[in-house]
PDB file of N, CA and C in Angstrom:
ATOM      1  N   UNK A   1      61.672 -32.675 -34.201  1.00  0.00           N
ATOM      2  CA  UNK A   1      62.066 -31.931 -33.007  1.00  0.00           C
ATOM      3  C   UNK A   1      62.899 -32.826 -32.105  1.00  0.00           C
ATOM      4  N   UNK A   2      63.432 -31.894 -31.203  1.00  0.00           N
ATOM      5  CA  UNK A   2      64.950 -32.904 -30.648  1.00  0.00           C
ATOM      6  C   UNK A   2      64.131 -33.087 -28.700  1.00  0.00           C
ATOM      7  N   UNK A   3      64.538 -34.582 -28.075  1.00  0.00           N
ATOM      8  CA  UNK A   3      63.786 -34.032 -27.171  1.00  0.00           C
ATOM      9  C   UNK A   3      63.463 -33.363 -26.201  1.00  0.00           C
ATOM     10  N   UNK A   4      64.755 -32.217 -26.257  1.00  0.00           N
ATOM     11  CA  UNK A   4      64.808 -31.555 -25.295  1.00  0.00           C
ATOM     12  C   UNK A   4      63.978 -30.386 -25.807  1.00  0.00           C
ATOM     13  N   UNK A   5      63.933 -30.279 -27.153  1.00  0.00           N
ATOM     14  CA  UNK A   5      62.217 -29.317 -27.199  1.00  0.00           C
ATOM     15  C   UNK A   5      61.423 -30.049 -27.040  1.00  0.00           C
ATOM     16  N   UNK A   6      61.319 -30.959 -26.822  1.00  0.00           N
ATOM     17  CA  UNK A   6      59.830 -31.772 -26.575  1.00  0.00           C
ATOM     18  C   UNK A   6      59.975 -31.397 -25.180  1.00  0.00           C
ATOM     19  N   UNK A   7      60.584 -31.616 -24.519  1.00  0.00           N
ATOM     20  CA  UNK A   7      60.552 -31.537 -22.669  1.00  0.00           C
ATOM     21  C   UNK A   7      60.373 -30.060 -22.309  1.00  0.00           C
ATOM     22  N   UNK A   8      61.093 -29.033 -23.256  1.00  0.00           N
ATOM     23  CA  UNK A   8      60.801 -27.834 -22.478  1.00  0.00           C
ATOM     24  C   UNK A   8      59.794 -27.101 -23.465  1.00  0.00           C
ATOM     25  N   UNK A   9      59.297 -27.522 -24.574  1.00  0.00           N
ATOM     26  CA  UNK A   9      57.756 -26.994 -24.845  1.00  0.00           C
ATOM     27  C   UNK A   9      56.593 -27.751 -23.557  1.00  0.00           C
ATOM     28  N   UNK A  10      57.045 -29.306 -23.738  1.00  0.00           N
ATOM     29  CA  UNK A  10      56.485 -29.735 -21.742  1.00  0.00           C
ATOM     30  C   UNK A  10      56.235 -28.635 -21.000  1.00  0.00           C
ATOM     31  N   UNK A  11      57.454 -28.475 -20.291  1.00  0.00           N
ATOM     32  CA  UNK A  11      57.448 -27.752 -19.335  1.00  0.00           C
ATOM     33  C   UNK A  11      57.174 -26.186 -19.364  1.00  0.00           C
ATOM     34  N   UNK A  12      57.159 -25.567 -20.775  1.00  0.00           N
ATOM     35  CA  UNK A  12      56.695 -24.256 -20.366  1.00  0.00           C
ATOM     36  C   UNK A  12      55.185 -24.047 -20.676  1.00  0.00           C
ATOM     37  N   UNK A  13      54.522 -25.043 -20.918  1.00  0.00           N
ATOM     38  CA  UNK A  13      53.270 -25.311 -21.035  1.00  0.00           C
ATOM     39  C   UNK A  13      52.589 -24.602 -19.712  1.00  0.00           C
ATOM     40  N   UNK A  14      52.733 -25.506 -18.550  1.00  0.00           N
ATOM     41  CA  UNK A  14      51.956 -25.232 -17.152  1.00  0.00           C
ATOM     42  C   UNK A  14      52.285 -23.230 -16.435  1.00  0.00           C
ATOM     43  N   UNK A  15      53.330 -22.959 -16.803  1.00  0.00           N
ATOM     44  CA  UNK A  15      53.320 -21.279 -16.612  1.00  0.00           C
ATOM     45  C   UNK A  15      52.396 -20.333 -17.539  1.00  0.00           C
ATOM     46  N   UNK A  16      52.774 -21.072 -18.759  1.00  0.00           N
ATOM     47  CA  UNK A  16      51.752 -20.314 -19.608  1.00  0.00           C
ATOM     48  C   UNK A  16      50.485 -20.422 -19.252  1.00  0.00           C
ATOM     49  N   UNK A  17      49.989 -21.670 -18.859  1.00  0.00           N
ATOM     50  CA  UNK A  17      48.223 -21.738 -18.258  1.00  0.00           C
ATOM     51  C   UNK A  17      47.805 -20.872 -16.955  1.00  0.00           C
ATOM     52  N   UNK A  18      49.296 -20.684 -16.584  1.00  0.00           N
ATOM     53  CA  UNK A  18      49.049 -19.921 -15.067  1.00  0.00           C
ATOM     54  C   UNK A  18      49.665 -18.206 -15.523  1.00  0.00           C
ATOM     55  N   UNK A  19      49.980 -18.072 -16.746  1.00  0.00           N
ATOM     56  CA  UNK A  19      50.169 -16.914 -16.870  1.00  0.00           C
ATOM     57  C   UNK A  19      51.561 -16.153 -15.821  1.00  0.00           C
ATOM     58  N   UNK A  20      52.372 -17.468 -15.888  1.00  0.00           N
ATOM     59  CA  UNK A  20      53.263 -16.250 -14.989  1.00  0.00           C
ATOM     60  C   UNK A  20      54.388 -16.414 -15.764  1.00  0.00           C
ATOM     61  N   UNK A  21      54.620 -14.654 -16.324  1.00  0.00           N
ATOM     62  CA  UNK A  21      55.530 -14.753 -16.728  1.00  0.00           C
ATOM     63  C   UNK A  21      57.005 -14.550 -16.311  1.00  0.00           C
ATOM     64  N   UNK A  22      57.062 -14.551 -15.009  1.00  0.00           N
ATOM     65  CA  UNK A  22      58.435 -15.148 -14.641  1.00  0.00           C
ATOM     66  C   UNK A  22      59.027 -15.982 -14.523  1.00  0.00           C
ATOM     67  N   UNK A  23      58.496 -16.999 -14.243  1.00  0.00           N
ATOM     68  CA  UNK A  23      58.945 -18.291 -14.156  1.00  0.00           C
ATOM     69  C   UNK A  23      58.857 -19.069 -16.128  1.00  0.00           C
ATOM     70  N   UNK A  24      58.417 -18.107 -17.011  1.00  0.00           N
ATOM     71  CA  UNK A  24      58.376 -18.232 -18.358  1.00  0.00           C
ATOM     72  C   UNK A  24      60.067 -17.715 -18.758  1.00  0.00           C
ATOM     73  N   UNK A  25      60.320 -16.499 -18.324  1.00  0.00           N
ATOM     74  CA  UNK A  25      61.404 -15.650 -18.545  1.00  0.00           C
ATOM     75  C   UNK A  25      62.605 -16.477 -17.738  1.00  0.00           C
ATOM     76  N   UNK A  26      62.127 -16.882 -16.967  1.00  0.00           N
ATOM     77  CA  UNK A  26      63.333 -17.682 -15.757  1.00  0.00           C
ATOM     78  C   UNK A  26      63.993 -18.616 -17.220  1.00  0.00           C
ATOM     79  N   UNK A  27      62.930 -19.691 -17.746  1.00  0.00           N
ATOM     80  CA  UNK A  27      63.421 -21.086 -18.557  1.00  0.00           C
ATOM     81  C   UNK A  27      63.881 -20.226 -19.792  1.00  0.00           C
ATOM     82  N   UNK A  28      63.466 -19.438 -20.172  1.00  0.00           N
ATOM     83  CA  UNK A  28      64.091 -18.592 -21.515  1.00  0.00           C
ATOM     84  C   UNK A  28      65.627 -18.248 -20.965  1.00  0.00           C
ATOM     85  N   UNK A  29      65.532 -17.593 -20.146  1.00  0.00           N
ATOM     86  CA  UNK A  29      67.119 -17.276 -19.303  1.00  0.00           C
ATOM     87  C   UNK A  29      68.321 -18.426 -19.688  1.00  0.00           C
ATOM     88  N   UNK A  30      67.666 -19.525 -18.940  1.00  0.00           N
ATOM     89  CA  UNK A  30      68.039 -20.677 -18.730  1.00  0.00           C
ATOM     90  C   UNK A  30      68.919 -21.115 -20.188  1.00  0.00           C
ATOM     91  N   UNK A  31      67.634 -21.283 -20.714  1.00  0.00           N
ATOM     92  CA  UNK A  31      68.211 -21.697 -22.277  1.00  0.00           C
ATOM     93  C   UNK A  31      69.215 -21.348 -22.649  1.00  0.00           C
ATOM     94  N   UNK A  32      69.136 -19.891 -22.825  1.00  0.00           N
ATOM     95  CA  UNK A  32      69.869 -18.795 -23.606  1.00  0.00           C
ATOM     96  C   UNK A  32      71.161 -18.949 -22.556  1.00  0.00           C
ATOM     97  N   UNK A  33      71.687 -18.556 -21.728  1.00  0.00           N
ATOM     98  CA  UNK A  33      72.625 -19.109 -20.805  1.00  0.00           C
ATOM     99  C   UNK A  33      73.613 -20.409 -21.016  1.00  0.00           C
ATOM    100  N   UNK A  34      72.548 -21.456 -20.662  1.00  0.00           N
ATOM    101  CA  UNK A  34      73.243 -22.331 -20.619  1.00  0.00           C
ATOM    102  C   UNK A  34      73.412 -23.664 -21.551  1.00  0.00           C
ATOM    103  N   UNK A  35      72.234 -23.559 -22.032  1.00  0.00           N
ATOM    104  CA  UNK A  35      72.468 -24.138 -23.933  1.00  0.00           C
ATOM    105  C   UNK A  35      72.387 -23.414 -25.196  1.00  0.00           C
ATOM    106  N   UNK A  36      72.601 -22.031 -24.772  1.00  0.00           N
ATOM    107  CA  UNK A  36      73.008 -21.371 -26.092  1.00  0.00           C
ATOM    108  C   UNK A  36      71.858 -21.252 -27.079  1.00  0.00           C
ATOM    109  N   UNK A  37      70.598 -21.315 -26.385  1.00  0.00           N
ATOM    110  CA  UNK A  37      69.101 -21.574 -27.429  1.00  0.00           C
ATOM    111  C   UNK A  37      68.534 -19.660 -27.355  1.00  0.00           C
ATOM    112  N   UNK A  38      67.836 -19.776 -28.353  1.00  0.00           N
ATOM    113  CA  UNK A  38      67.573 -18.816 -28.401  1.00  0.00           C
ATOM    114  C   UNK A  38      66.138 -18.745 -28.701  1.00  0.00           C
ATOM    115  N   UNK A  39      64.816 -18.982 -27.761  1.00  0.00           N
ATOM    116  CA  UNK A  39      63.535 -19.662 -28.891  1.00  0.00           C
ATOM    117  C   UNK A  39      62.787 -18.736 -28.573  1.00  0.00           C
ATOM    118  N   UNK A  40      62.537 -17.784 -29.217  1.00  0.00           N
ATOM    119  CA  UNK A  40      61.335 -16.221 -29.194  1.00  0.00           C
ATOM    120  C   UNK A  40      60.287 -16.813 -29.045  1.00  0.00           C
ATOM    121  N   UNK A  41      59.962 -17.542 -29.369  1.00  0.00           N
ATOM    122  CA  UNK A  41      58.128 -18.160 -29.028  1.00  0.00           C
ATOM    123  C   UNK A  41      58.501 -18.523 -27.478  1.00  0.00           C
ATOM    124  N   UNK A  42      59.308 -18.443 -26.753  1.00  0.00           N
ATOM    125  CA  UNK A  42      59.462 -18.131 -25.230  1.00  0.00           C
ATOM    126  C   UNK A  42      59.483 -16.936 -24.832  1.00  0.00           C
ATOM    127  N   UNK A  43      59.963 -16.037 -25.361  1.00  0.00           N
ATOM    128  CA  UNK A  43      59.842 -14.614 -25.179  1.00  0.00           C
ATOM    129  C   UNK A  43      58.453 -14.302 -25.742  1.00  0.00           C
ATOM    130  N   UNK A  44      57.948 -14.154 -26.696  1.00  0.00           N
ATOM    131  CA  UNK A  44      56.919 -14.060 -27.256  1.00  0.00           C
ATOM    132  C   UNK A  44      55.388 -14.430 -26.296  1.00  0.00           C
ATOM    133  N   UNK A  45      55.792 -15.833 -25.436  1.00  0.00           N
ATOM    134  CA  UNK A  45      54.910 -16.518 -24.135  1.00  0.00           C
ATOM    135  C   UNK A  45      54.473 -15.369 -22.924  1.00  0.00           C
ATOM    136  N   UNK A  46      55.928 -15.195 -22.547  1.00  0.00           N
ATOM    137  CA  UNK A  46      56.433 -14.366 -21.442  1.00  0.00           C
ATOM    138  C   UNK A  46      55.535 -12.793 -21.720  1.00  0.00           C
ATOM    139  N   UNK A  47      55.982 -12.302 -22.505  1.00  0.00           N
ATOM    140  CA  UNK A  47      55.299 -11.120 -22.840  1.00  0.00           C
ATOM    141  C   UNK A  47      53.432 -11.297 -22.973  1.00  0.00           C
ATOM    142  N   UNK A  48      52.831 -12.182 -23.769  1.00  0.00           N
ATOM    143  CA  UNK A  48      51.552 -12.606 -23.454  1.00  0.00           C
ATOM    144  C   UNK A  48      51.004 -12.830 -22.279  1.00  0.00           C
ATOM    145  N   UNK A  49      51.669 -13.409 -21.439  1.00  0.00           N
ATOM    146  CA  UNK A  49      51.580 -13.708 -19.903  1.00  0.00           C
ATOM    147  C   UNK A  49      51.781 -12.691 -19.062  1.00  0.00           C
ATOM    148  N   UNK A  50      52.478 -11.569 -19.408  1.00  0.00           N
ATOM    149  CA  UNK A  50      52.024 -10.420 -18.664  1.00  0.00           C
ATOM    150  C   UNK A  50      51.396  -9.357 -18.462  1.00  0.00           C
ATOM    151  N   UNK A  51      51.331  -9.322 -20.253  1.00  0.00           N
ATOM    152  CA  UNK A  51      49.452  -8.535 -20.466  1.00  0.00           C
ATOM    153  C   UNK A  51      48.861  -9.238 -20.189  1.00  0.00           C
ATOM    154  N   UNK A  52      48.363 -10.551 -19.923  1.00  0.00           N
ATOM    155  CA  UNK A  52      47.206 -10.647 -19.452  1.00  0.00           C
ATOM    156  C   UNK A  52      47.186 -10.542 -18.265  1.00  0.00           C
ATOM    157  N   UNK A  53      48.338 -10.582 -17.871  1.00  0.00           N
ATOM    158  CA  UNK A  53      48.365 -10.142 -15.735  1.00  0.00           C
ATOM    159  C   UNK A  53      48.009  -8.636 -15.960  1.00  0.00           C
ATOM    160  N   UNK A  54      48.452  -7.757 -16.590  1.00  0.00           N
ATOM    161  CA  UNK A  54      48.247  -6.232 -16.854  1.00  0.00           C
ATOM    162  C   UNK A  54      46.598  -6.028 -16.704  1.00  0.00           C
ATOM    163  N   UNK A  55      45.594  -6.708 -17.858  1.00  0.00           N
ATOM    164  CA  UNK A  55      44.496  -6.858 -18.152  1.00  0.00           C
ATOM    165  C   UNK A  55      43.825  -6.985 -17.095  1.00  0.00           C
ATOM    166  N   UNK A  56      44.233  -8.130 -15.864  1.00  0.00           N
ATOM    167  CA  UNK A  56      43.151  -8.284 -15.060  1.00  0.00           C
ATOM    168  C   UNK A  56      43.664  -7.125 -13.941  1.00  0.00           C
ATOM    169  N   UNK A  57      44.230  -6.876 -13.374  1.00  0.00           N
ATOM    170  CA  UNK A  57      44.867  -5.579 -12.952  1.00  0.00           C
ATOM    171  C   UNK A  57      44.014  -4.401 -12.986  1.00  0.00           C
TER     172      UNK A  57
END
């Protein structure tokens, strides 16, 4: 792995524990934008993170 997936599997770590998936969708944005990445297990996060906001709801 290259380390800028090491830094932003890092960093999308702490949203996922907090379940927010906007600030999940924000760094997916990001990616896809502005380095041309495309990584569904970020989308895939994002969507988990908001059923479980749904769930406690």
């Amino acid at each position: 792995a290259s380390e800028l997936e090491f830094v932003i599997t890092s960093f999308v770590q702490s949203p996922i524990n907090l379940h927010n998936s906007m600030t999940i969708h924000g760094i997916y944005v990001w990616l896809k934008n502005i380095h041309q990445l495309d990584w569904s297990w970020i989308q895939a996060c994002e969507q988990a993170a908001y059923e479980y906001k749904l769930l406690l709801n």
